[in-house]
PDB file of N, CA and C in Angstrom:
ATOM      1  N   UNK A   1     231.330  44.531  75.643  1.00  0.00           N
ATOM      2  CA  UNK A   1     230.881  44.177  76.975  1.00  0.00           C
ATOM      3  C   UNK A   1     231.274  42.733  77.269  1.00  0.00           C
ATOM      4  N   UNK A   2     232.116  42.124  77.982  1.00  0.00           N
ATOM      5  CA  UNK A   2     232.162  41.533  78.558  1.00  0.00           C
ATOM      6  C   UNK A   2     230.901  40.704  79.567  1.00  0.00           C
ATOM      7  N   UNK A   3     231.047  39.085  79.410  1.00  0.00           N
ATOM      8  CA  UNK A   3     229.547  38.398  80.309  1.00  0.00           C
ATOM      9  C   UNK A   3     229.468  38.882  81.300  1.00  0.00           C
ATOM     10  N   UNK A   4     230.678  39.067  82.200  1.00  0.00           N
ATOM     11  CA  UNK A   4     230.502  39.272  83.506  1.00  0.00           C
ATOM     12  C   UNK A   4     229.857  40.791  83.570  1.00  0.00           C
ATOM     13  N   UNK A   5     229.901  41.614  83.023  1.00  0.00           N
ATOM     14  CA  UNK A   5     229.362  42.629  83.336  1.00  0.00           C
ATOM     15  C   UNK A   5     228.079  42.724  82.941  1.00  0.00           C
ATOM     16  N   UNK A   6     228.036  41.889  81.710  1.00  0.00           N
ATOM     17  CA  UNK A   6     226.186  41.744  81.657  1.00  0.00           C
ATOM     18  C   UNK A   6     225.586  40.903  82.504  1.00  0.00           C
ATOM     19  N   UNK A   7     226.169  40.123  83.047  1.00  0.00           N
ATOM     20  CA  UNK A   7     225.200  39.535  84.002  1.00  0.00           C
ATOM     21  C   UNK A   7     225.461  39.589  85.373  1.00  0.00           C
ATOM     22  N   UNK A   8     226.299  41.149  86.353  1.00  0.00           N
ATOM     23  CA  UNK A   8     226.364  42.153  86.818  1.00  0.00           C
ATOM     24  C   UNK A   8     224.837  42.724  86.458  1.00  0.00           C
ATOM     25  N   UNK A   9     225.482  43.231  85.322  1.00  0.00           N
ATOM     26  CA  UNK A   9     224.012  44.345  85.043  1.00  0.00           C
ATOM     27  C   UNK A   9     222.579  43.406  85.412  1.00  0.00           C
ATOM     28  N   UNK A  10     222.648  42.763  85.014  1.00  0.00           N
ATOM     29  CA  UNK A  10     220.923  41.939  84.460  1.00  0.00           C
ATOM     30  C   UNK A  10     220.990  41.581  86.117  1.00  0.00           C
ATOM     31  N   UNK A  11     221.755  41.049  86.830  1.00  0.00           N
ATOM     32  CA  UNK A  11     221.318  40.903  88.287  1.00  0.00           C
ATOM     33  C   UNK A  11     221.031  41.839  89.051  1.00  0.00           C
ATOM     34  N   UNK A  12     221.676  42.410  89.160  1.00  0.00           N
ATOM     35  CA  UNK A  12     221.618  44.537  89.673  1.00  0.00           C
ATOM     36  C   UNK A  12     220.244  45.006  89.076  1.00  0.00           C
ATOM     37  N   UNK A  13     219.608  44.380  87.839  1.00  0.00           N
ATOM     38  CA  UNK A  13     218.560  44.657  87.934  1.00  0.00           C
ATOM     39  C   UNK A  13     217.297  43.573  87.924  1.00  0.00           C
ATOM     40  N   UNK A  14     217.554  42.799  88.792  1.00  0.00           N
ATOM     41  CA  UNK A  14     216.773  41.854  89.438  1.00  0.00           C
ATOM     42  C   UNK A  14     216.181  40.637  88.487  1.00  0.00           C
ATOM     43  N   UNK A  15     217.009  40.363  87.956  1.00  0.00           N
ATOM     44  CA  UNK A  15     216.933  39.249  86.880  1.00  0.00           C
ATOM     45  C   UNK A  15     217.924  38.013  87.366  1.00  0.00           C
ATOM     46  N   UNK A  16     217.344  37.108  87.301  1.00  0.00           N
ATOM     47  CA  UNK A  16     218.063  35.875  87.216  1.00  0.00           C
ATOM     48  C   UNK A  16     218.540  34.994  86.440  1.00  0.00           C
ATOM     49  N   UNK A  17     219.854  34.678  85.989  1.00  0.00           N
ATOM     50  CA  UNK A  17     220.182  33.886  84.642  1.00  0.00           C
ATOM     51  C   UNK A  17     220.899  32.590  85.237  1.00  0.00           C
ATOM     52  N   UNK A  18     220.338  31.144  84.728  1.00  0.00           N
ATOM     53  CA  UNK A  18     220.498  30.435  84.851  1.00  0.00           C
ATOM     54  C   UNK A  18     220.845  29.334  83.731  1.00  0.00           C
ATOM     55  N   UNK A  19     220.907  27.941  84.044  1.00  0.00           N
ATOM     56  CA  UNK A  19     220.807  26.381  82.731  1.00  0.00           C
ATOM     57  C   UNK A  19     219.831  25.818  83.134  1.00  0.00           C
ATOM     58  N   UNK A  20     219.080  25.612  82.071  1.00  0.00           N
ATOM     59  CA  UNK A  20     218.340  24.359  81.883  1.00  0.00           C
ATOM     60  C   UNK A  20     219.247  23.678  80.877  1.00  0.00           C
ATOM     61  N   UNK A  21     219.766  22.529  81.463  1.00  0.00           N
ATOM     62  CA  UNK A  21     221.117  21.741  80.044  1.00  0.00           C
ATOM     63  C   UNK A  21     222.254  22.838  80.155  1.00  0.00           C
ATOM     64  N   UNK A  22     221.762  23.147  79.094  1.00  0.00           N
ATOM     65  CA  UNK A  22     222.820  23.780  78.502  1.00  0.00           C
ATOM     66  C   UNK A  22     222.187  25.221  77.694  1.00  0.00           C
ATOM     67  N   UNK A  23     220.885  25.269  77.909  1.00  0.00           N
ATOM     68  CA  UNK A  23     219.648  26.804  77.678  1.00  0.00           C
ATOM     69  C   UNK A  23     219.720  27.469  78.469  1.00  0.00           C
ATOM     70  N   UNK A  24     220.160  28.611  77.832  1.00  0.00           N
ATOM     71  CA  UNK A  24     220.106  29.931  79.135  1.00  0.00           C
ATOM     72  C   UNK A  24     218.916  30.258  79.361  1.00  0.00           C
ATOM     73  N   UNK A  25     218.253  30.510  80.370  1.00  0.00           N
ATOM     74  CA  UNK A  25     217.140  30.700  80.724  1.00  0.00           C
ATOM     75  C   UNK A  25     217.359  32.522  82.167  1.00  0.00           C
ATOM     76  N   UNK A  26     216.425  33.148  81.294  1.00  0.00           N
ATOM     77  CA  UNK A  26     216.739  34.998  81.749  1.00  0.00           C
ATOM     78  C   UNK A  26     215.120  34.376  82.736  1.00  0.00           C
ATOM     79  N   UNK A  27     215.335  34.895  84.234  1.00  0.00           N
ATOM     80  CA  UNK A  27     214.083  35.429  84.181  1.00  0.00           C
ATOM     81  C   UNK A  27     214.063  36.458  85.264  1.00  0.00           C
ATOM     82  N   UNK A  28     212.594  37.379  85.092  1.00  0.00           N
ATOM     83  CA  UNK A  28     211.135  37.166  84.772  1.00  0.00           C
ATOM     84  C   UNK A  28     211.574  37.776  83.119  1.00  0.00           C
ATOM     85  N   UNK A  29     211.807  37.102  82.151  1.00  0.00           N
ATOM     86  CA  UNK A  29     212.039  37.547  80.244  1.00  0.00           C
ATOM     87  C   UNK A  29     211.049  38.276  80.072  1.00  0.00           C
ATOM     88  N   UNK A  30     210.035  38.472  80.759  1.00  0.00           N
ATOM     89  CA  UNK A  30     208.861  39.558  80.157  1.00  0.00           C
ATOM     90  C   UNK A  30     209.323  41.051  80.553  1.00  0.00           C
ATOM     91  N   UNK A  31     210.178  41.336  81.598  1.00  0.00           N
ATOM     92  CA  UNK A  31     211.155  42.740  81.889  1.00  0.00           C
ATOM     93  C   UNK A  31     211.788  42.891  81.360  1.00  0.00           C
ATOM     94  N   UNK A  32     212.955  42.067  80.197  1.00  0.00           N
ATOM     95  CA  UNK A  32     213.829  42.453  79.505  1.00  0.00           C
ATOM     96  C   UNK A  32     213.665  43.840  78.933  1.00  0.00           C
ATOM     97  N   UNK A  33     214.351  44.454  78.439  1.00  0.00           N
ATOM     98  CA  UNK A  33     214.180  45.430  77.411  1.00  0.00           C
ATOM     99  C   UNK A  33     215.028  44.834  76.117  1.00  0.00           C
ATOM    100  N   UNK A  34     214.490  46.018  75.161  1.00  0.00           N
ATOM    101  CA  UNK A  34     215.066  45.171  73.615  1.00  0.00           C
ATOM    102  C   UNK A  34     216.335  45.365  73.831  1.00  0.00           C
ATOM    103  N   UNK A  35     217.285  46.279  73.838  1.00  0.00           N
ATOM    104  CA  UNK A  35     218.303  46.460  74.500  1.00  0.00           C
ATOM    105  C   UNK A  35     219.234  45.214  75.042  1.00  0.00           C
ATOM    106  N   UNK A  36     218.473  44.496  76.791  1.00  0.00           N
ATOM    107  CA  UNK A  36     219.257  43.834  76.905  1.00  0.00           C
ATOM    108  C   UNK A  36     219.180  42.418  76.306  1.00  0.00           C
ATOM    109  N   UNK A  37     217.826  41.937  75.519  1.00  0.00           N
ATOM    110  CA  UNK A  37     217.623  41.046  74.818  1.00  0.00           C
ATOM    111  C   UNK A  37     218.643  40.936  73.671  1.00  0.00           C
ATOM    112  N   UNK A  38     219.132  42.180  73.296  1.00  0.00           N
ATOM    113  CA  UNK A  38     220.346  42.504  72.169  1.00  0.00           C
ATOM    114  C   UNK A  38     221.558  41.643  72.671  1.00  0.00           C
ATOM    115  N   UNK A  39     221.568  42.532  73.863  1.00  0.00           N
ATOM    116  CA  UNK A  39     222.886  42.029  74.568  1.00  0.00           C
ATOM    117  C   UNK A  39     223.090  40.772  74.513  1.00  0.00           C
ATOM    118  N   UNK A  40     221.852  39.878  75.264  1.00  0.00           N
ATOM    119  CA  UNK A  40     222.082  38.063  75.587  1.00  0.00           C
ATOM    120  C   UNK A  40     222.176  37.622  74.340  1.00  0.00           C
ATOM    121  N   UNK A  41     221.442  37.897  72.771  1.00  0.00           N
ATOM    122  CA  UNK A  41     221.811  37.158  71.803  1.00  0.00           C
ATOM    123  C   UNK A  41     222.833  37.172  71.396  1.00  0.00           C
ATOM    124  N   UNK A  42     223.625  38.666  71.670  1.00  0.00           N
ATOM    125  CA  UNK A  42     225.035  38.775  71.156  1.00  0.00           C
ATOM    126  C   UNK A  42     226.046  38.284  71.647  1.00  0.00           C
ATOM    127  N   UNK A  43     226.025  37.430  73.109  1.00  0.00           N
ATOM    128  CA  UNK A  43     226.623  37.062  74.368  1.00  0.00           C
ATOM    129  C   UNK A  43     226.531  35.847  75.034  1.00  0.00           C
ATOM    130  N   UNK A  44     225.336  35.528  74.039  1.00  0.00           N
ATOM    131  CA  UNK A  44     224.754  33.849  74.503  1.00  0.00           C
ATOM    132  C   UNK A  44     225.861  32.839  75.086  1.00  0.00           C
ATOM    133  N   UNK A  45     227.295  32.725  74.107  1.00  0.00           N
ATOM    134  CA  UNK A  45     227.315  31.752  73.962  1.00  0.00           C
ATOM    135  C   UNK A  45     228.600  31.893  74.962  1.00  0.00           C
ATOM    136  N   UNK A  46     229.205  33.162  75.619  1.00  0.00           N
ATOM    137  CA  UNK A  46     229.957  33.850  76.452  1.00  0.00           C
ATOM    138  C   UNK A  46     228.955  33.062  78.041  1.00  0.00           C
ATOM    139  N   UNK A  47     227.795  33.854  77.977  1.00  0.00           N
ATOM    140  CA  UNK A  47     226.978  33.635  78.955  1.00  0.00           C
ATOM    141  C   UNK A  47     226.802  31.740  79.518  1.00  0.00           C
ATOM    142  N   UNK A  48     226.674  31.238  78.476  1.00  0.00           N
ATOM    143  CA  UNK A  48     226.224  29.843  78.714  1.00  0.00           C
ATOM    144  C   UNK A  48     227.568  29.696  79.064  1.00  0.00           C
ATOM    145  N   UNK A  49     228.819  29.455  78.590  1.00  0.00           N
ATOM    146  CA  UNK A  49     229.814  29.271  79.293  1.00  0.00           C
ATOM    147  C   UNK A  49     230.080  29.431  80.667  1.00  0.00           C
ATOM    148  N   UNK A  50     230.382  31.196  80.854  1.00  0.00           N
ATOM    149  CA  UNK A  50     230.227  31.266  82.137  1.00  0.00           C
ATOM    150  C   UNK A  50     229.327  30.689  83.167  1.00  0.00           C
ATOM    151  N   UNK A  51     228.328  30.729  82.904  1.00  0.00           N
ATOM    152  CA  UNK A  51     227.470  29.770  83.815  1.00  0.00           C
ATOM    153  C   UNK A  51     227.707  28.336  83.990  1.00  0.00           C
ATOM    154  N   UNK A  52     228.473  27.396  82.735  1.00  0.00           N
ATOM    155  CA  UNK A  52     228.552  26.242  82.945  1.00  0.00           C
ATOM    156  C   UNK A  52     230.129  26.162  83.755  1.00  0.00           C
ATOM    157  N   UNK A  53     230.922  26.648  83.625  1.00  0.00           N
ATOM    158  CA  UNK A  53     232.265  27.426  84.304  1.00  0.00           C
ATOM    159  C   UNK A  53     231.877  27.215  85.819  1.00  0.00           C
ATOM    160  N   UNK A  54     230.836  28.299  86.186  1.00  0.00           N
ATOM    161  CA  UNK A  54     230.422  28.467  87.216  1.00  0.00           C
ATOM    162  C   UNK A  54     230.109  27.068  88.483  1.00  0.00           C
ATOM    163  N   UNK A  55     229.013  26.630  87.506  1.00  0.00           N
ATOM    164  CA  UNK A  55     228.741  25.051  87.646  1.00  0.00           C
ATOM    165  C   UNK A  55     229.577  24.449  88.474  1.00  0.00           C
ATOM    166  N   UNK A  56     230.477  24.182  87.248  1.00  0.00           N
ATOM    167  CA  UNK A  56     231.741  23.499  87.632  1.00  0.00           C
ATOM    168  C   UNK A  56     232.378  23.979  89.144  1.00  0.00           C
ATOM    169  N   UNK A  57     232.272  25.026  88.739  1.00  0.00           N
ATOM    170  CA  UNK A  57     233.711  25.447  90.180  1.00  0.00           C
ATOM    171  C   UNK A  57     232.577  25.461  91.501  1.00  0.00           C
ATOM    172  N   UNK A  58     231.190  25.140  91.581  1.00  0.00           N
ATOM    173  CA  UNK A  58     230.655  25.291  92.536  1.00  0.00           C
ATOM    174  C   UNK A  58     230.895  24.587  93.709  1.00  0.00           C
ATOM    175  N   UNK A  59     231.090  22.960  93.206  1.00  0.00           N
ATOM    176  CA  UNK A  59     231.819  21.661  93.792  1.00  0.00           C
ATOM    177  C   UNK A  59     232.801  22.564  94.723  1.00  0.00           C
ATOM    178  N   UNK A  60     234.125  22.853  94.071  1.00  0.00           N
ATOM    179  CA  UNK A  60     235.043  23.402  94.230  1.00  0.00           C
ATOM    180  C   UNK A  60     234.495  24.258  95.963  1.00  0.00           C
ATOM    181  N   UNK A  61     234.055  25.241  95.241  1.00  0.00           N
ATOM    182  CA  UNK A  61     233.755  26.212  96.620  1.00  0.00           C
ATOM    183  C   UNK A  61     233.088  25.418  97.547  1.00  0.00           C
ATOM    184  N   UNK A  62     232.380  24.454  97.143  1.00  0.00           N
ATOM    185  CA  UNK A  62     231.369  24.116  98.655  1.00  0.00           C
ATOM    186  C   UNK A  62     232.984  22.994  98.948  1.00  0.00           C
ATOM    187  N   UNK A  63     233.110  22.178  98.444  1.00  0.00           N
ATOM    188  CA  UNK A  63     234.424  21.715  99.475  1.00  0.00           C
ATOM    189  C   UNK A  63     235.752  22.359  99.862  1.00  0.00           C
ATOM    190  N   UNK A  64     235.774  23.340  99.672  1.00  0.00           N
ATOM    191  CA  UNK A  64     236.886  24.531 100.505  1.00  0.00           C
ATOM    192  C   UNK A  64     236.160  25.421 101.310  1.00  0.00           C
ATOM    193  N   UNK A  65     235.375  25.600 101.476  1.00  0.00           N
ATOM    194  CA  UNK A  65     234.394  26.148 102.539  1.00  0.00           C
ATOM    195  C   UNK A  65     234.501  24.858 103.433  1.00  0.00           C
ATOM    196  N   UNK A  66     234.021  23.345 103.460  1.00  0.00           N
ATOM    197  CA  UNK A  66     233.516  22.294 103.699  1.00  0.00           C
ATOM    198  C   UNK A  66     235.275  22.525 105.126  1.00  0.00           C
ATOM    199  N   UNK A  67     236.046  22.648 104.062  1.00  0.00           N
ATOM    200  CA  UNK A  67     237.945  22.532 104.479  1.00  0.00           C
ATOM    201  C   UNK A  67     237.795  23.876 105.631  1.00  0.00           C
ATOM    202  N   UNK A  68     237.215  25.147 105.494  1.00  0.00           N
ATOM    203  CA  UNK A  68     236.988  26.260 106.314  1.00  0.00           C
ATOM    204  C   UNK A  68     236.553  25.666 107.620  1.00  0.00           C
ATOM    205  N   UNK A  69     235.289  25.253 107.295  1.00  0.00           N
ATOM    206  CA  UNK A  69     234.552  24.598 108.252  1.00  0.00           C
ATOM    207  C   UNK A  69     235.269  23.099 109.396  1.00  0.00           C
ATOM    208  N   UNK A  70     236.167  22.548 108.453  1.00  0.00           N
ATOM    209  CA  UNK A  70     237.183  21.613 109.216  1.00  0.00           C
ATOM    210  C   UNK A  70     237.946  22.218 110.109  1.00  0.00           C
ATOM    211  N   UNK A  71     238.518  23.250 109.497  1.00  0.00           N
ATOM    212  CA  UNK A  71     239.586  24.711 110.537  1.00  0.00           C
ATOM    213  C   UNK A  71     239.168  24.602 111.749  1.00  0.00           C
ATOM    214  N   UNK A  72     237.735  25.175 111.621  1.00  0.00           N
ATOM    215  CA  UNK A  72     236.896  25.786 112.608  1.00  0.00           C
ATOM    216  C   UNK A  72     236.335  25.046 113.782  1.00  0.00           C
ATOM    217  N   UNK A  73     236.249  23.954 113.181  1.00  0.00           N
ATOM    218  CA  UNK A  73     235.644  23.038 113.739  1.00  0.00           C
ATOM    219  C   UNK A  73     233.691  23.312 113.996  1.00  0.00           C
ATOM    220  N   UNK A  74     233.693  23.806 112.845  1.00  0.00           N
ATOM    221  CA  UNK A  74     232.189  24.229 113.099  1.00  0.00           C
ATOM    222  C   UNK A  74     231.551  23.089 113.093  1.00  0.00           C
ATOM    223  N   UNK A  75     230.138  23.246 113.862  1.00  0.00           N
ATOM    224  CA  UNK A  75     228.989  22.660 113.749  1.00  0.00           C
ATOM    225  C   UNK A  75     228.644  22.118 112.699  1.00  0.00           C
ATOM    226  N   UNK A  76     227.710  21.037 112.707  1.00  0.00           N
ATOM    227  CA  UNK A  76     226.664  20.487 111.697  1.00  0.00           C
ATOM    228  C   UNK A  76     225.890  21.798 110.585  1.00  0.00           C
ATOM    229  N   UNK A  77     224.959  22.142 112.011  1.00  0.00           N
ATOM    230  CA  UNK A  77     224.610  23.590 111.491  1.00  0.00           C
ATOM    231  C   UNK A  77     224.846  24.566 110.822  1.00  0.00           C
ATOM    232  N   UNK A  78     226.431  25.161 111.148  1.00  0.00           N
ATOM    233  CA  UNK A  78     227.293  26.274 110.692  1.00  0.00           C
ATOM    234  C   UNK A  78     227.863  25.352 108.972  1.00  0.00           C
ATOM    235  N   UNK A  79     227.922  24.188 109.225  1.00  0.00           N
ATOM    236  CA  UNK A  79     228.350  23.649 107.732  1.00  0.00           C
ATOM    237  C   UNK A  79     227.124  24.238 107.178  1.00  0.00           C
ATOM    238  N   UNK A  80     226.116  23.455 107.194  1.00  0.00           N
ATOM    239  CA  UNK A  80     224.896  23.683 106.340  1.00  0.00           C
ATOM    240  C   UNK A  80     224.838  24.964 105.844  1.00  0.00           C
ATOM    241  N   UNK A  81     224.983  26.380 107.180  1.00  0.00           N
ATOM    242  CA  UNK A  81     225.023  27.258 106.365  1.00  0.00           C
ATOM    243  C   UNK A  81     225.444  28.074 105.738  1.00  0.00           C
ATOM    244  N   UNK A  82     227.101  27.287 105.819  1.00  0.00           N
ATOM    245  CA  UNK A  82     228.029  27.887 105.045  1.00  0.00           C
ATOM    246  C   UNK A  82     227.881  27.431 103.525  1.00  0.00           C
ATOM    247  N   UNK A  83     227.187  26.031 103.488  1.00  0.00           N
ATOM    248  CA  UNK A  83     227.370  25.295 102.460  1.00  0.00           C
ATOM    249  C   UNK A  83     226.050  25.996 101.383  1.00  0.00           C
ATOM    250  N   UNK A  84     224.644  26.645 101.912  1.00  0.00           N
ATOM    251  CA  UNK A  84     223.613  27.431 101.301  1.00  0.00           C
ATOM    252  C   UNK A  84     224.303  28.558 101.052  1.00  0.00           C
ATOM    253  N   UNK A  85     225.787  29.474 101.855  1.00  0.00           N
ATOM    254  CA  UNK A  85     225.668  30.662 101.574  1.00  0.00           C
ATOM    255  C   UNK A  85     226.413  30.459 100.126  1.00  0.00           C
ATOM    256  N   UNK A  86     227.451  29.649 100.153  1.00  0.00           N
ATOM    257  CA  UNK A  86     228.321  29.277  99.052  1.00  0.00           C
ATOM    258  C   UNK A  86     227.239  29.268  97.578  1.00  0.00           C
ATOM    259  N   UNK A  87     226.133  28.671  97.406  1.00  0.00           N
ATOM    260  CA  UNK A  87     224.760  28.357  96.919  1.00  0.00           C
ATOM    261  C   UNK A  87     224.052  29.786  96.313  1.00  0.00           C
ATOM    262  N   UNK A  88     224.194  30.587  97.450  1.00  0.00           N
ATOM    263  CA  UNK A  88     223.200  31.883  97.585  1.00  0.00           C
ATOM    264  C   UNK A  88     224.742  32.930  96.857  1.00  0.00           C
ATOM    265  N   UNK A  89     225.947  32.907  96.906  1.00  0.00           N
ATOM    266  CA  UNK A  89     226.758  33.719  96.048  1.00  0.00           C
ATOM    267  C   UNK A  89     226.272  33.387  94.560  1.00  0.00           C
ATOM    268  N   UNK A  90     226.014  34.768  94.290  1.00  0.00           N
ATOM    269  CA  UNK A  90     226.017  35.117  92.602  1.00  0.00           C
ATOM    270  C   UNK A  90     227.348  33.904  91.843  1.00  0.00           C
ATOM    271  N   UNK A  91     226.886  33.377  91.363  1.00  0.00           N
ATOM    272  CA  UNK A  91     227.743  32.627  89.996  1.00  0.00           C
ATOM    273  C   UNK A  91     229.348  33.596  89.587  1.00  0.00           C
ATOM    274  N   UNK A  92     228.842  34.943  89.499  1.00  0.00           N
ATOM    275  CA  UNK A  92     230.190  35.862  88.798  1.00  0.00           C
ATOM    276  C   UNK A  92     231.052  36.125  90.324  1.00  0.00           C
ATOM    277  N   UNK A  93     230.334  35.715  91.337  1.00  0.00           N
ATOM    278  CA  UNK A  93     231.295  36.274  92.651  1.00  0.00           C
ATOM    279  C   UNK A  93     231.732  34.672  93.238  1.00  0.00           C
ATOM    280  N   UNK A  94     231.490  33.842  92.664  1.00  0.00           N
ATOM    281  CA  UNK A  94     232.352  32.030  93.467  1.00  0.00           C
ATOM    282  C   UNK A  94     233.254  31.985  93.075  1.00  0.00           C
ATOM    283  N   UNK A  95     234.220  32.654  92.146  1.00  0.00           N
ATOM    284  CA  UNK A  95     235.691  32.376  91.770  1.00  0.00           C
ATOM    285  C   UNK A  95     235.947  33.122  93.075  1.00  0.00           C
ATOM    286  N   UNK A  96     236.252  34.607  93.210  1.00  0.00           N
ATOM    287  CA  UNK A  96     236.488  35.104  93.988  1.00  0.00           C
ATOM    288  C   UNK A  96     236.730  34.212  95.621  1.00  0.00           C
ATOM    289  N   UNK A  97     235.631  34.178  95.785  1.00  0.00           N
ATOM    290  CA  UNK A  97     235.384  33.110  96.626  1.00  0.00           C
ATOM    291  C   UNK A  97     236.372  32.021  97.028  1.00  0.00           C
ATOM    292  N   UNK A  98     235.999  31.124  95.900  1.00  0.00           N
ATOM    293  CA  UNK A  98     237.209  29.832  95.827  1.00  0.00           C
ATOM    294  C   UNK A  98     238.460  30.880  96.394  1.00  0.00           C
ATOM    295  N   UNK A  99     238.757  31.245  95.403  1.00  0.00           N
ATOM    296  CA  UNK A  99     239.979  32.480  95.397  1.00  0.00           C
ATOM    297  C   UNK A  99     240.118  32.727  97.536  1.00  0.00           C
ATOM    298  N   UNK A 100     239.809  33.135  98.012  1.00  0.00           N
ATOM    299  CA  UNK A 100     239.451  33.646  99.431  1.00  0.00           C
ATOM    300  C   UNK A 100     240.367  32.116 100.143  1.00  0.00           C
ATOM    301  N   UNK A 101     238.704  31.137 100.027  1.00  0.00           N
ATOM    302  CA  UNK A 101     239.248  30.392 101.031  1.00  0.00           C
ATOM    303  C   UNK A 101     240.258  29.421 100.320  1.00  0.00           C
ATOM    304  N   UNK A 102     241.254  29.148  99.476  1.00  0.00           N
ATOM    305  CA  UNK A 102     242.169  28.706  99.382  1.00  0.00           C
ATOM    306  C   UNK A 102     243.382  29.312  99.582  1.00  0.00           C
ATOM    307  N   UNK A 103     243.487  30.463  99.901  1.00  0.00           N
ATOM    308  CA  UNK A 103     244.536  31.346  99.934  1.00  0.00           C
ATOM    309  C   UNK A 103     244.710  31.374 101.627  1.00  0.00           C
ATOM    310  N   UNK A 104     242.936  31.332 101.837  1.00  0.00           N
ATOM    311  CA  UNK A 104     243.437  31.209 103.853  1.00  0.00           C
ATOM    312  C   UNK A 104     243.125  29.963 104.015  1.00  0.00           C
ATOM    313  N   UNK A 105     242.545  29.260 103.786  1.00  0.00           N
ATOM    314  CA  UNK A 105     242.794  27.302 104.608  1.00  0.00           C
ATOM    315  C   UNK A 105     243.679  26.551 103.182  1.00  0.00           C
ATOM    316  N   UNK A 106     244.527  26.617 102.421  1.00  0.00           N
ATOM    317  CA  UNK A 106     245.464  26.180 101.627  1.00  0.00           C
ATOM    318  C   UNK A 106     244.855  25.599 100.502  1.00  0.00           C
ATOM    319  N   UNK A 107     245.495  24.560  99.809  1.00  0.00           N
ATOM    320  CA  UNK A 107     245.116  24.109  98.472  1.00  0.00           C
ATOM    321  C   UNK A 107     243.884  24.276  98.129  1.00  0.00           C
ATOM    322  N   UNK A 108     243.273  24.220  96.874  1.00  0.00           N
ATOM    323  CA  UNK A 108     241.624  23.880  96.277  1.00  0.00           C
ATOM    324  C   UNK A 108     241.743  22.057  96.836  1.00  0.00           C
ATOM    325  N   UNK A 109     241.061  21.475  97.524  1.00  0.00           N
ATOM    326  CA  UNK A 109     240.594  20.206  97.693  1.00  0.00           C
ATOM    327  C   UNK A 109     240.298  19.347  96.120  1.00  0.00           C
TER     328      UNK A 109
END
């Protein structure tokens, strides 16, 4: 299994995985099953990556959105809430993303 699909799965089923530092932190951890508790120990260190990966490229997406929003000439407003939706995308779906708006408003910034 691949991270991305476990943490697909674990979101699909209403779990949230995040960093504290550099600690993965699952929650609500009292729903886990032993199962996917298997999974994250076996994946930890896949998982913490991706998430710190994620991190990283978040910058990224909110200033090529930021570059969308220059296009457009949007609002104050319409930034803001382009800049929360960028925020509110799942971690495994902001490459994609990046991916999107650099391909239609040009370079990664």
């Amino acid at each position: 299994m691949l991270a991305t699909d476990l943490i697909n799965d674990l979101m699909r089923a209403g779990f949230s995985l995040t960093l504290s530092g550099t600690q993965l932190v699952v929650s609500p951890a009292s729903r886990l099953t032993d199962d996917q508790c298997s999974a994250i120990r076996s994946h930890k260190a896949c998982l913490v990556q991706f998430l710190l990966d994620a991190q990283a490229s978040t910058a990224l997406l909110i200033a090529a959105a930021m570059k969308a929003c220059d296009h457009h000439s949007d609002s104050v407003q319409a930034r803001a809430d382009m800049h929360q939706q960028c925020l509110d995308t799942p971690p495994y779906l902001r490459g994609d993303l990046l991916d999107h708006f650099t391909k239609t408003y040009g370079a990664k910034p």
